[in-house]
PDB file of N, CA and C in Angstrom:
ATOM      1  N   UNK A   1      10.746  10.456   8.754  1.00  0.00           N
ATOM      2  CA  UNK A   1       9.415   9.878   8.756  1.00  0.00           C
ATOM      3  C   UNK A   1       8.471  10.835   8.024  1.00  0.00           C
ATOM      4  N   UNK A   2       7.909  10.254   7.162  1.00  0.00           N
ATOM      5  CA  UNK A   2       7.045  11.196   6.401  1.00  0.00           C
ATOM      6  C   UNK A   2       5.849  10.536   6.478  1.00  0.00           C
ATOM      7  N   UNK A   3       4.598  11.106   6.505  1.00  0.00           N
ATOM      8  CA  UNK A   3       3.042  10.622   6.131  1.00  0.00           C
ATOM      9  C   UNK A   3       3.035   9.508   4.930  1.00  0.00           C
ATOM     10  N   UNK A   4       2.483   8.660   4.696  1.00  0.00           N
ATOM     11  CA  UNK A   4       2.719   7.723   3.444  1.00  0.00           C
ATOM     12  C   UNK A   4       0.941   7.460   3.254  1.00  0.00           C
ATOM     13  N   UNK A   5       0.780   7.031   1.915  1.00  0.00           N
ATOM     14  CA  UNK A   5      -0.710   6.697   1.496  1.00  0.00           C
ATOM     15  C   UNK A   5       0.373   5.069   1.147  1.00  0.00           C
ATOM     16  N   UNK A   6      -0.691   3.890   1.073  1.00  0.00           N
ATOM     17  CA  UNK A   6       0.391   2.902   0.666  1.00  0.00           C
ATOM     18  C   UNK A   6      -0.471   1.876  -0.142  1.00  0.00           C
ATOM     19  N   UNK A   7      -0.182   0.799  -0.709  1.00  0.00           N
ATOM     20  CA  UNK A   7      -1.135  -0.091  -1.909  1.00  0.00           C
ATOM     21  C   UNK A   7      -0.419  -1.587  -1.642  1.00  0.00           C
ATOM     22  N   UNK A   8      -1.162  -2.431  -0.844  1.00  0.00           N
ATOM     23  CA  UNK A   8       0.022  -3.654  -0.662  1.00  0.00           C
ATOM     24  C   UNK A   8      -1.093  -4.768  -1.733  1.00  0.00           C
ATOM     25  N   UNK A   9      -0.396  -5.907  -2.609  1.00  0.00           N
ATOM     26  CA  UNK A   9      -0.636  -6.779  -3.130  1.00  0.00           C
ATOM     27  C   UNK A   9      -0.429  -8.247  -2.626  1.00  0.00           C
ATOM     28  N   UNK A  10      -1.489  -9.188  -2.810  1.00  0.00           N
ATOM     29  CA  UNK A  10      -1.115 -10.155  -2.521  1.00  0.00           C
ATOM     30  C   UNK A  10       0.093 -10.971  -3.461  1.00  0.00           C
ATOM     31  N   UNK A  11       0.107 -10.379  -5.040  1.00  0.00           N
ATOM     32  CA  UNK A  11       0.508 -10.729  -6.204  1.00  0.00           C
ATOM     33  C   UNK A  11       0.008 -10.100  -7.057  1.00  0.00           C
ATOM     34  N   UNK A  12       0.498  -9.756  -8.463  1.00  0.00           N
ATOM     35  CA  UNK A  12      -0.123  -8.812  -9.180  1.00  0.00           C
ATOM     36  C   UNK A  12      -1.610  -9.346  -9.959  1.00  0.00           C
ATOM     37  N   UNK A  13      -2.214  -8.398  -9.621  1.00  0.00           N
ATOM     38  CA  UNK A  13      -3.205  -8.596  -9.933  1.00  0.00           C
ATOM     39  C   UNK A  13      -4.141  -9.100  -8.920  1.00  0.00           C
ATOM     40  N   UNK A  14      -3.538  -9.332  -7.796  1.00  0.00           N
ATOM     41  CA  UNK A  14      -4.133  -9.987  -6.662  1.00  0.00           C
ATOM     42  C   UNK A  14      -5.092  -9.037  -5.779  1.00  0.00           C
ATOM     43  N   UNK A  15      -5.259  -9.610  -4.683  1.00  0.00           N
ATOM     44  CA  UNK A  15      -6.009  -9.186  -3.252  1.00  0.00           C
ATOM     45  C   UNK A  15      -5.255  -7.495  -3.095  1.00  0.00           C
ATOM     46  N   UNK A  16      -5.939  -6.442  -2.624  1.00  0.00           N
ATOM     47  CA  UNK A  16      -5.373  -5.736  -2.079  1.00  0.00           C
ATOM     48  C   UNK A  16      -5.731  -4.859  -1.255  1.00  0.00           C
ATOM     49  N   UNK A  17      -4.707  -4.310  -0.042  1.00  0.00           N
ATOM     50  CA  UNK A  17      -4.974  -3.379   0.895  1.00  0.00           C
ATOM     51  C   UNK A  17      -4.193  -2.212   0.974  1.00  0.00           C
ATOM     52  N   UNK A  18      -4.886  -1.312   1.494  1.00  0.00           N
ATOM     53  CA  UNK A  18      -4.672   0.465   1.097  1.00  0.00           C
ATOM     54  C   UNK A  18      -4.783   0.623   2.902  1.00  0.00           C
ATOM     55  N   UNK A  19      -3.383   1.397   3.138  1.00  0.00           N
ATOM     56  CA  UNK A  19      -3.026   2.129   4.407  1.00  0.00           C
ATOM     57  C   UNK A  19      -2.370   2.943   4.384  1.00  0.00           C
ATOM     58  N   UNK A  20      -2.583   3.757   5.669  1.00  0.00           N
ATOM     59  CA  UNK A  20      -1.406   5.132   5.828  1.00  0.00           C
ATOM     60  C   UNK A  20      -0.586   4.793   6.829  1.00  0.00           C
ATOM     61  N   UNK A  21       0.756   5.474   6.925  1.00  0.00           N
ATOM     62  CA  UNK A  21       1.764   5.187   8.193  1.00  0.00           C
ATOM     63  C   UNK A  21       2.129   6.463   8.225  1.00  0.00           C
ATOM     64  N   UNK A  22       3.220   6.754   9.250  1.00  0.00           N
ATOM     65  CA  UNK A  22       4.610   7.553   9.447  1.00  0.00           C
ATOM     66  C   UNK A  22       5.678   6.819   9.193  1.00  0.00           C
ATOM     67  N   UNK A  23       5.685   5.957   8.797  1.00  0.00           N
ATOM     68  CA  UNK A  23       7.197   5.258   8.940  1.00  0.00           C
ATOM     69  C   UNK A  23       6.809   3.774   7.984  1.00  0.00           C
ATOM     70  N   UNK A  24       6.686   4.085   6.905  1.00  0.00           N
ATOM     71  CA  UNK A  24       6.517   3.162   5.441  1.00  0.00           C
ATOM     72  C   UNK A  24       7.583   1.818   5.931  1.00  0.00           C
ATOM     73  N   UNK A  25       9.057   1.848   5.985  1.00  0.00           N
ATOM     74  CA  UNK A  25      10.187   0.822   5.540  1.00  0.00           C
ATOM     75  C   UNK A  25       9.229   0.000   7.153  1.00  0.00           C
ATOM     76  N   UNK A  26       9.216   0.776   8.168  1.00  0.00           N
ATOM     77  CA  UNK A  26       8.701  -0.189   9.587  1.00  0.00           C
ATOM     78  C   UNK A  26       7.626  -0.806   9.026  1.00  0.00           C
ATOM     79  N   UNK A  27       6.549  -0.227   8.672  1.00  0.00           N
ATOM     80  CA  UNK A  27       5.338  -0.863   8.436  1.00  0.00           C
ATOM     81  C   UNK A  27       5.038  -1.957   7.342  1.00  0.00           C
ATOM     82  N   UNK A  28       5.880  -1.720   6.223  1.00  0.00           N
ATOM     83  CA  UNK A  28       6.010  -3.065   5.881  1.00  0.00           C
ATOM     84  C   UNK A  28       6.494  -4.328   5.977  1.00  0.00           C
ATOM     85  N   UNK A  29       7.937  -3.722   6.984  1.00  0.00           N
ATOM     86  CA  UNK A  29       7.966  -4.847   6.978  1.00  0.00           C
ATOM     87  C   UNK A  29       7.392  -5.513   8.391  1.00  0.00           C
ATOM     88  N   UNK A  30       6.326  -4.745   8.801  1.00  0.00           N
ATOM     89  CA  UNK A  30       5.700  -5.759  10.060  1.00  0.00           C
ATOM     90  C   UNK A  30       5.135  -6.396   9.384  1.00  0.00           C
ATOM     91  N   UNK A  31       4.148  -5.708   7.992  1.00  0.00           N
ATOM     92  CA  UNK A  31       3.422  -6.863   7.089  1.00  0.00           C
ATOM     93  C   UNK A  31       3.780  -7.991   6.503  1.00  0.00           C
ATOM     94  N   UNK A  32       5.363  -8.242   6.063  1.00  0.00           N
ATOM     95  CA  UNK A  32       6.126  -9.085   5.221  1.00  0.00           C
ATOM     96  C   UNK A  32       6.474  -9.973   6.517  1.00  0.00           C
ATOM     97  N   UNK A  33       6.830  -9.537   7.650  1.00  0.00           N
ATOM     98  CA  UNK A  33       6.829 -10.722   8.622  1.00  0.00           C
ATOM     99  C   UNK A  33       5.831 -11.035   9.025  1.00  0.00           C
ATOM    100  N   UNK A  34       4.213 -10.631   8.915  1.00  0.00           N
ATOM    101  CA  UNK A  34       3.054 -11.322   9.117  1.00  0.00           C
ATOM    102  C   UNK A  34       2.692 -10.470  10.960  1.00  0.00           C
ATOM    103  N   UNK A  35       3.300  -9.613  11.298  1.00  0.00           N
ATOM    104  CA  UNK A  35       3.562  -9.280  12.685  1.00  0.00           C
ATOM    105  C   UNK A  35       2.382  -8.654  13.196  1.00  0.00           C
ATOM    106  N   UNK A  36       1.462  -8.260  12.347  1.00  0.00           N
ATOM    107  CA  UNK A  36       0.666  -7.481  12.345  1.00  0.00           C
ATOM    108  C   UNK A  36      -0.999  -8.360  12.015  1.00  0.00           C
ATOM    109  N   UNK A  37      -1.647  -8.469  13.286  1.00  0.00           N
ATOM    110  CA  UNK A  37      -2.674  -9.390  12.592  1.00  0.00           C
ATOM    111  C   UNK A  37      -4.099  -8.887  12.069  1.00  0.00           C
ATOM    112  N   UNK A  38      -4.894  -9.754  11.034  1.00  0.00           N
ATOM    113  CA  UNK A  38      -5.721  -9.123  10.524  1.00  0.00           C
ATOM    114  C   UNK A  38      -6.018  -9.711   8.792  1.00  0.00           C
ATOM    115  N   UNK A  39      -6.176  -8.242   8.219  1.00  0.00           N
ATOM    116  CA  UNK A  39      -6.367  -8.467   6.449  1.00  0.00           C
ATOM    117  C   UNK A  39      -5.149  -9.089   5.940  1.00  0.00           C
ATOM    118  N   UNK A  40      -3.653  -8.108   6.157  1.00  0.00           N
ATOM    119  CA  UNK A  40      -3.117  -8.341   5.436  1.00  0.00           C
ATOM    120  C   UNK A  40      -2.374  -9.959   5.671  1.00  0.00           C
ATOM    121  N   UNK A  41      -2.325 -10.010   6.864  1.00  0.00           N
ATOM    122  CA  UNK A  41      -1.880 -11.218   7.090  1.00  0.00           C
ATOM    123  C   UNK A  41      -2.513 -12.490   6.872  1.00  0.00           C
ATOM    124  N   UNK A  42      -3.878 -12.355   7.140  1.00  0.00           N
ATOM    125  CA  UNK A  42      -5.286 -13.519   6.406  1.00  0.00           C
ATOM    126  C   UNK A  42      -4.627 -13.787   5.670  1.00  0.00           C
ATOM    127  N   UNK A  43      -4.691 -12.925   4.652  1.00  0.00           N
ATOM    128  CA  UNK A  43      -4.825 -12.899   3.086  1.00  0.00           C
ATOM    129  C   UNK A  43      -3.261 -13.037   2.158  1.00  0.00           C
ATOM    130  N   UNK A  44      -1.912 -12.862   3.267  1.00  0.00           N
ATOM    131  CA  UNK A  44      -0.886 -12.838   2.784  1.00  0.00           C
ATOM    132  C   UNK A  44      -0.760 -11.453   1.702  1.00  0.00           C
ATOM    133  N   UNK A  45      -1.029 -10.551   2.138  1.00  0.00           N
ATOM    134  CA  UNK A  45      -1.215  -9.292   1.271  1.00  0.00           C
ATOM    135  C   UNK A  45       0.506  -8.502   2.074  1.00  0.00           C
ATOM    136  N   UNK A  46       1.156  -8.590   1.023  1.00  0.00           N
ATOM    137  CA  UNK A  46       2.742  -8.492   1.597  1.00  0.00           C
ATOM    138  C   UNK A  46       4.141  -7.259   0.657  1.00  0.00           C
ATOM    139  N   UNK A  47       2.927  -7.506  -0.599  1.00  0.00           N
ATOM    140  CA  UNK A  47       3.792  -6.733  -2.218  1.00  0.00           C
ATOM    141  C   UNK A  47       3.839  -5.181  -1.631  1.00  0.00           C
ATOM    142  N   UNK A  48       4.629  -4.190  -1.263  1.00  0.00           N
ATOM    143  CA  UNK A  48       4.102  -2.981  -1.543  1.00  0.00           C
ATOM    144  C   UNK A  48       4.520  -2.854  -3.065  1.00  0.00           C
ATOM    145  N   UNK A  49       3.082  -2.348  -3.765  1.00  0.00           N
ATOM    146  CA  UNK A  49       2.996  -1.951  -5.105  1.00  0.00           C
ATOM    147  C   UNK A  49       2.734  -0.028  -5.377  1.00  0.00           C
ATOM    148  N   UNK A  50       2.511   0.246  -4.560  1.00  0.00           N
ATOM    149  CA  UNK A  50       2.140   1.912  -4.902  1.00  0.00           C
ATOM    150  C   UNK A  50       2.304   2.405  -3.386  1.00  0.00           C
ATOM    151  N   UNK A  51       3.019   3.836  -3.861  1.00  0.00           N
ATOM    152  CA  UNK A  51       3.120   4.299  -1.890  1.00  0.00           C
ATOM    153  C   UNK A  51       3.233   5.865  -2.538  1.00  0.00           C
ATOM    154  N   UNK A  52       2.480   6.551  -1.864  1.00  0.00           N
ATOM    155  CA  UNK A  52       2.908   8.424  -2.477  1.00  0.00           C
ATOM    156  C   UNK A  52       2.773   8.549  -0.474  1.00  0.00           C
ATOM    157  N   UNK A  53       3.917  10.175  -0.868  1.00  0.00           N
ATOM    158  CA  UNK A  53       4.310  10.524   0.662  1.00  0.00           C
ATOM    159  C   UNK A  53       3.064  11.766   0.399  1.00  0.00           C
ATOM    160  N   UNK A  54       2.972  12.496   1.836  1.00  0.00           N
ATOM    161  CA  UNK A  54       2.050  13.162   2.117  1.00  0.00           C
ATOM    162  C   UNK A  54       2.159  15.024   2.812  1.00  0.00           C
ATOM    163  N   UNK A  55       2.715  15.718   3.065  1.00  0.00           N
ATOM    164  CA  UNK A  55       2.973  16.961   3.511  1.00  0.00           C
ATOM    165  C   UNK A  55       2.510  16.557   5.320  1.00  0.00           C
ATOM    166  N   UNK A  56       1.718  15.988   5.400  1.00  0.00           N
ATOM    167  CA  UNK A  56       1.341  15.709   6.546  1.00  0.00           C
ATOM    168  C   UNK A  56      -0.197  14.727   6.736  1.00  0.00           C
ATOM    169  N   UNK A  57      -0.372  13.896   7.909  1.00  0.00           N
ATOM    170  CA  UNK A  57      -0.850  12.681   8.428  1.00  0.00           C
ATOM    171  C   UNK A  57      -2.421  13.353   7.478  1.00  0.00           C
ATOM    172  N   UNK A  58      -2.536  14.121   8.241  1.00  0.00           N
ATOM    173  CA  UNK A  58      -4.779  14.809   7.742  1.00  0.00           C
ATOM    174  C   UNK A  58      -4.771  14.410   6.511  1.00  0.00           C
ATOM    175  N   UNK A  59      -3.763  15.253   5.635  1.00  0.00           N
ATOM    176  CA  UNK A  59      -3.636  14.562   3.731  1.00  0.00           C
ATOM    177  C   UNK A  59      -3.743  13.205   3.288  1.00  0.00           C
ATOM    178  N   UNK A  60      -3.045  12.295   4.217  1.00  0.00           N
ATOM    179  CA  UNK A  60      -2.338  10.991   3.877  1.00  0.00           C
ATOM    180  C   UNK A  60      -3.826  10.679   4.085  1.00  0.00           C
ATOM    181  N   UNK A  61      -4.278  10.688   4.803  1.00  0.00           N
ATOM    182  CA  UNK A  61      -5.604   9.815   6.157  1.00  0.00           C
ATOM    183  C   UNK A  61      -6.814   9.864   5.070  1.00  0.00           C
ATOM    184  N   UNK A  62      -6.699  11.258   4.350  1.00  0.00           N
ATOM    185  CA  UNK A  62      -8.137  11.403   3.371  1.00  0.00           C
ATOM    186  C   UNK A  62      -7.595  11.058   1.900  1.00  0.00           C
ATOM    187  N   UNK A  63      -6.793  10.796   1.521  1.00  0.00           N
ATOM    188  CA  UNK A  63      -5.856  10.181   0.285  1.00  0.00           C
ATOM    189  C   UNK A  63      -6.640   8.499   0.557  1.00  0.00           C
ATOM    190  N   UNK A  64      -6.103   8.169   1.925  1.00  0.00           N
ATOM    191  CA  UNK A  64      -6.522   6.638   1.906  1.00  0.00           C
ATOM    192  C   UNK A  64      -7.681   6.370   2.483  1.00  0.00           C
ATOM    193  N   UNK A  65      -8.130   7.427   2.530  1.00  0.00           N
ATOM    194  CA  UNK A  65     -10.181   7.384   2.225  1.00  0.00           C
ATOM    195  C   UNK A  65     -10.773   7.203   1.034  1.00  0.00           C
ATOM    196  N   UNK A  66     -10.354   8.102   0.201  1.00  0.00           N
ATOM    197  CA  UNK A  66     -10.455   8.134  -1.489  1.00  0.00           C
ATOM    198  C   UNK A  66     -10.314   7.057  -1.581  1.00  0.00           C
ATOM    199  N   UNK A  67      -8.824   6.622  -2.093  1.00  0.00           N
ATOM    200  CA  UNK A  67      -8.804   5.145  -2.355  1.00  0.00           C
ATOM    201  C   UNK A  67      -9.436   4.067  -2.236  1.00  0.00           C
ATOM    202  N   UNK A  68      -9.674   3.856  -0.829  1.00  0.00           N
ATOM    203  CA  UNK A  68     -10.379   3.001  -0.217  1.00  0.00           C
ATOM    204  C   UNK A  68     -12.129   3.117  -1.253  1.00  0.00           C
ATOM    205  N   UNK A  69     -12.466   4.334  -1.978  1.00  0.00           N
ATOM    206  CA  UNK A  69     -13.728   4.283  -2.300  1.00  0.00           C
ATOM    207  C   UNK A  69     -13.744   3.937  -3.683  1.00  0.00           C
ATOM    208  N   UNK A  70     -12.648   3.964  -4.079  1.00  0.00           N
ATOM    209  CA  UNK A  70     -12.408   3.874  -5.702  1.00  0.00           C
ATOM    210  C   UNK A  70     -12.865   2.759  -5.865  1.00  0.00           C
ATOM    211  N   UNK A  71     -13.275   2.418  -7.498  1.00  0.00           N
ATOM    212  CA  UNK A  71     -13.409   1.061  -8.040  1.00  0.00           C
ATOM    213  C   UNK A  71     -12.126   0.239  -7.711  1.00  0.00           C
ATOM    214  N   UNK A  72     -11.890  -1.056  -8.159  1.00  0.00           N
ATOM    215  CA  UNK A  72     -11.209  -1.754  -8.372  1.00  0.00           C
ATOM    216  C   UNK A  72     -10.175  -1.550  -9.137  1.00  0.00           C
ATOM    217  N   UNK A  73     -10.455  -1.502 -10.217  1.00  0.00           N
ATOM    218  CA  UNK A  73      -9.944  -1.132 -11.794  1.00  0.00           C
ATOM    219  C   UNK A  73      -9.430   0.278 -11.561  1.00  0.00           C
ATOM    220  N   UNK A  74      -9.303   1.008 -10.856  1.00  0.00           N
ATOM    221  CA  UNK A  74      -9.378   2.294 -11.180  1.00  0.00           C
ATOM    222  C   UNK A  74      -7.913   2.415 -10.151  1.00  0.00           C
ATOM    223  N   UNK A  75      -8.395   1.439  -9.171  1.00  0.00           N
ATOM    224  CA  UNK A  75      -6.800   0.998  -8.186  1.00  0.00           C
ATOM    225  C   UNK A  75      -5.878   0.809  -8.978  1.00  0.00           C
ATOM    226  N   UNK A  76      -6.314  -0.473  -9.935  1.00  0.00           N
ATOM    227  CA  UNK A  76      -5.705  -1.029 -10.761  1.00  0.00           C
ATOM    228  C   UNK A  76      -4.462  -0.187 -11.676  1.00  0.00           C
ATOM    229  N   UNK A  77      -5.358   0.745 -12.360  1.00  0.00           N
ATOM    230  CA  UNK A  77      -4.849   1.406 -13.042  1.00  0.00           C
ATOM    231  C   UNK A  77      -3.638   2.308 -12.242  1.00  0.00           C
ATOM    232  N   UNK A  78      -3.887   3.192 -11.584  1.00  0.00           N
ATOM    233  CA  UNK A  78      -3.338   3.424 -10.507  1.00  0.00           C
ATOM    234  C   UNK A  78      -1.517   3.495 -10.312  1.00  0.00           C
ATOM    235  N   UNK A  79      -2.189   1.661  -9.785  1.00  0.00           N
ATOM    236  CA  UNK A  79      -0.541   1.038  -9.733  1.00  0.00           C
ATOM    237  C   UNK A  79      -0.152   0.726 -10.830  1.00  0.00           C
ATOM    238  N   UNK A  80      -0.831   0.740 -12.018  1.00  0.00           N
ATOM    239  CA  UNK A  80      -0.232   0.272 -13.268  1.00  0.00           C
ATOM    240  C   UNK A  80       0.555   1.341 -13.591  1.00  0.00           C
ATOM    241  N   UNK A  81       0.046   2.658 -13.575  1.00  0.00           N
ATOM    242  CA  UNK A  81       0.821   4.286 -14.264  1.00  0.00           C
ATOM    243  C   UNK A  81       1.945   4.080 -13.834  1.00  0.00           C
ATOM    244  N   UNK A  82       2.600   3.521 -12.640  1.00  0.00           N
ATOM    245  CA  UNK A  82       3.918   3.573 -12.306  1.00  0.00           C
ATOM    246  C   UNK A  82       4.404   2.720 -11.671  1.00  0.00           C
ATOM    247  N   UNK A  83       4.135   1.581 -11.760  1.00  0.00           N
ATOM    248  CA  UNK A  83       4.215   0.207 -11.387  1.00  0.00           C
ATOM    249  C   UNK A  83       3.966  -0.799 -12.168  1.00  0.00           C
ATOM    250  N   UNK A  84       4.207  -1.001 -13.908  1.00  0.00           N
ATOM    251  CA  UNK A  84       3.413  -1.606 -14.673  1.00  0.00           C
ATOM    252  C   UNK A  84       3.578  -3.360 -14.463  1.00  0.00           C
ATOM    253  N   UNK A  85       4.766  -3.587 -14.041  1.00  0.00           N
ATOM    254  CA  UNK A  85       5.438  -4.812 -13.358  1.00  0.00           C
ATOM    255  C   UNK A  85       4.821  -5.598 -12.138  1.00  0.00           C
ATOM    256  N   UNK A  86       4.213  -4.665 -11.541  1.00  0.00           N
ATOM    257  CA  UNK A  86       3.523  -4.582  -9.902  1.00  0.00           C
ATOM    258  C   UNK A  86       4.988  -5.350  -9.203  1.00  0.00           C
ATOM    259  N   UNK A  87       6.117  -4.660  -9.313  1.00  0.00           N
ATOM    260  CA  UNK A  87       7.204  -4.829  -8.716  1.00  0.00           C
ATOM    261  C   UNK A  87       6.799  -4.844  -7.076  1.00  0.00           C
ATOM    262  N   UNK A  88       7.574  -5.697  -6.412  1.00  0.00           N
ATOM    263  CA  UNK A  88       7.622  -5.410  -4.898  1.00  0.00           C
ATOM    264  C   UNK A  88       8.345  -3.879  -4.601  1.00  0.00           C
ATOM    265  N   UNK A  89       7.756  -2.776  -3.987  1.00  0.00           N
ATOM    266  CA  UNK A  89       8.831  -1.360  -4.478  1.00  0.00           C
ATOM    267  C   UNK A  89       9.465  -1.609  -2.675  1.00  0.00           C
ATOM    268  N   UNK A  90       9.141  -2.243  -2.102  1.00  0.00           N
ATOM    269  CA  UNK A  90       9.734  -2.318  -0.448  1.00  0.00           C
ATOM    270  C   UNK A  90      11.406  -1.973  -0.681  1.00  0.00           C
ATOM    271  N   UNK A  91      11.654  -2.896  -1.431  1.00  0.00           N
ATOM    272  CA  UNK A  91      13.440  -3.294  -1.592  1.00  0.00           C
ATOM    273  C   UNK A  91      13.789  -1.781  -2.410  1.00  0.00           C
ATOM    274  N   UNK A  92      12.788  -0.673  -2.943  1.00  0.00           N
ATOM    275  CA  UNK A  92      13.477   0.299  -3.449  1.00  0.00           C
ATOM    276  C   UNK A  92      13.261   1.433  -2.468  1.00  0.00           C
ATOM    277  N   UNK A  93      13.028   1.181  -1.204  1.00  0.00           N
ATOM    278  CA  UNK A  93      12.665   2.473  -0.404  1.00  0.00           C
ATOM    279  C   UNK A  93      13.504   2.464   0.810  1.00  0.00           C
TER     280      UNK A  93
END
């Protein structure tokens, strides 16, 4: 279990929400089964598109503060540097 910063999509280019976990493979897929109620589930926000691990939770927590303040576009870009596909990366973790 490692600290995770994480970037979920509704579809590329779509809706999106920015969270931290300990345990990334659990937490998405509470999102992909909808298990979890709220934004992501409203909104069907389900893609993980961008996820960086963290040394520990304090790092991760102010990583997905930042984020959370960034422009749009700047998210965008973001997941584009290494995600240019906005692949689902769930199935690679």
């Amino acid at each position: 279990m490692q600290p995770t910063t994480y970037i979920l999509a509704s579809k590329p280019n779509g809706t999106l929400y920015i969270g931290v976990t300990r345990d990334l493979k659990k937490r998405i897929y509470e999102h992909k089964g909808h298990l979890i109620d709220g934004f992501t589930k409203r909104y069907n926000v389900t893609q993980l598109v961008y996820f960086e691990t963290h040394a520990d939770m304090y790092h991760a927590i102010n990583r997905e503060k930042q984020l959370k303040n960034w422009r749009r576009q700047w998210k965008v870009n973001l997941i584009e540097k290494v995600n240019p596909q906005w692949d689902d990366l769930y199935y690679c973790i």
